[in-house]
C-alpha atoms as a PDB file:
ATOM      1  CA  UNK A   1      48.298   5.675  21.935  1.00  0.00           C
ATOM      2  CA  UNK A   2      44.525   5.366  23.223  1.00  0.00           C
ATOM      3  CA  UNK A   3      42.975   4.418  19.937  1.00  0.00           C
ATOM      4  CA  UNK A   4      39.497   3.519  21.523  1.00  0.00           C
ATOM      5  CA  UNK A   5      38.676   6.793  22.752  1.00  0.00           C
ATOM      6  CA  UNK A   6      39.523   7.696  19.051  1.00  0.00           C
ATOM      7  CA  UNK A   7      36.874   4.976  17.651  1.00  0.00           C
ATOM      8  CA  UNK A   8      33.891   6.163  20.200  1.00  0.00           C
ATOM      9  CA  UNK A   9      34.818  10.330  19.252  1.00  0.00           C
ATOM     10  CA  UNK A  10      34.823   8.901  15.143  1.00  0.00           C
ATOM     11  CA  UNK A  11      31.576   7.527  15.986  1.00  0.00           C
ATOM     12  CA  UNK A  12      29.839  10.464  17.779  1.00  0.00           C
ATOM     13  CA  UNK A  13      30.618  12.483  15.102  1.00  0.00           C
ATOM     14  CA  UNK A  14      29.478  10.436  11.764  1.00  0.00           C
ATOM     15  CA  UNK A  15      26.102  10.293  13.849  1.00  0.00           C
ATOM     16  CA  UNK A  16      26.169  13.432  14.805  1.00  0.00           C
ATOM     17  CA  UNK A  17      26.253  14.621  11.254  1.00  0.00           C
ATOM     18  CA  UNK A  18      24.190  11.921  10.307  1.00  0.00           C
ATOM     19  CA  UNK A  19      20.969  13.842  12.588  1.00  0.00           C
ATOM     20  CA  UNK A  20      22.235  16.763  11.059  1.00  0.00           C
ATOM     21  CA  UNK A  21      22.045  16.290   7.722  1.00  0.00           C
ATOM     22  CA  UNK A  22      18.330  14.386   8.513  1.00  0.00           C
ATOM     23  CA  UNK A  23      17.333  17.569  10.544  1.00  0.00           C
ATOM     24  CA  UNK A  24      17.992  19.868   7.825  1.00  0.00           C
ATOM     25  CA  UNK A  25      16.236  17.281   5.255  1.00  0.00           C
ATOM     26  CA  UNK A  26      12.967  17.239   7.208  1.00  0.00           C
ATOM     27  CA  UNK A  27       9.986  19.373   6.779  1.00  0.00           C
ATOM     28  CA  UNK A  28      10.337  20.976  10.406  1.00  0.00           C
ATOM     29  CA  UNK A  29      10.123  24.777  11.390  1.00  0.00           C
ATOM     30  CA  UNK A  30      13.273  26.912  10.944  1.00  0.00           C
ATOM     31  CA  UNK A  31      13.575  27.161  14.922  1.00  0.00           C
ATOM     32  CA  UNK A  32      13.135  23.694  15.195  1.00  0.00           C
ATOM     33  CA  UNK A  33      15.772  22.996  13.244  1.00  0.00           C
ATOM     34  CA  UNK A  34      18.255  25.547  14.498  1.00  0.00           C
ATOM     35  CA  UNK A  35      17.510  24.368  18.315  1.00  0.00           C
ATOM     36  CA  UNK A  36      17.927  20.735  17.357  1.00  0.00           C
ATOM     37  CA  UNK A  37      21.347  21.543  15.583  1.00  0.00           C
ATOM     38  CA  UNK A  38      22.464  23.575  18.646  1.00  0.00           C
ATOM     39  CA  UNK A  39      21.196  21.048  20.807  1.00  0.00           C
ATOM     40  CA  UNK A  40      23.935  18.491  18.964  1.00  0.00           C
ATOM     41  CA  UNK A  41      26.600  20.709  18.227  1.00  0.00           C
ATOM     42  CA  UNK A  42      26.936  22.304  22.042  1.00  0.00           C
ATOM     43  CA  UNK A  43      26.246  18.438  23.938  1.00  0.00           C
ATOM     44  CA  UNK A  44      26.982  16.349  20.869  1.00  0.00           C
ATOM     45  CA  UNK A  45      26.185  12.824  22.947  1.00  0.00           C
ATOM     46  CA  UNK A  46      23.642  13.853  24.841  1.00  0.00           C
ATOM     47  CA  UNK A  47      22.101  15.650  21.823  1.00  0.00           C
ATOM     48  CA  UNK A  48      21.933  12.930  19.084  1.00  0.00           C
ATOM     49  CA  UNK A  49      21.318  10.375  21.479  1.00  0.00           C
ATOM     50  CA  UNK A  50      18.166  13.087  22.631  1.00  0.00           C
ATOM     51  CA  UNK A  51      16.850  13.221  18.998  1.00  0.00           C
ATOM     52  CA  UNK A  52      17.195   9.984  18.238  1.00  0.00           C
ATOM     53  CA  UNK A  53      15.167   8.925  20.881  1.00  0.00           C
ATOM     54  CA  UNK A  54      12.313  11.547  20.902  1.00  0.00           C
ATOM     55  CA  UNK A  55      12.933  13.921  18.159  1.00  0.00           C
ATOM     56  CA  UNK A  56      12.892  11.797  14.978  1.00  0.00           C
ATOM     57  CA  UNK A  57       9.140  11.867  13.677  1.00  0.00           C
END
């Protein structure tokens, strides 16, 4: 049983929901928001780490 690949997966996806859920809080555009959320859901590593760094405002 790998467990730690488990762990890392577990923990890309509670932050990928967590820039989620904070995307679809904040006051951006509609297509900013939809963009952002496909950005996360098709690369979801490269994508929250991407918003994290230079999309949060």
């Amino acid at each position: 049983m790998y467990i730690g690949g488990s762990l890392v997966g577990l923990i890309i996806l509670i932050l990928d929901l967590i820039a989620i859920v904070e995307i679809l809080q904040s006051g951006r555009a509609v297509g900013e928001k939809l963009l952002w959320i496909l950005l996360i859901l098709l690369l979801p590593l490269v994508g929250v780490l991407l918003y994290f760094l230079i999309g949060r405002k």
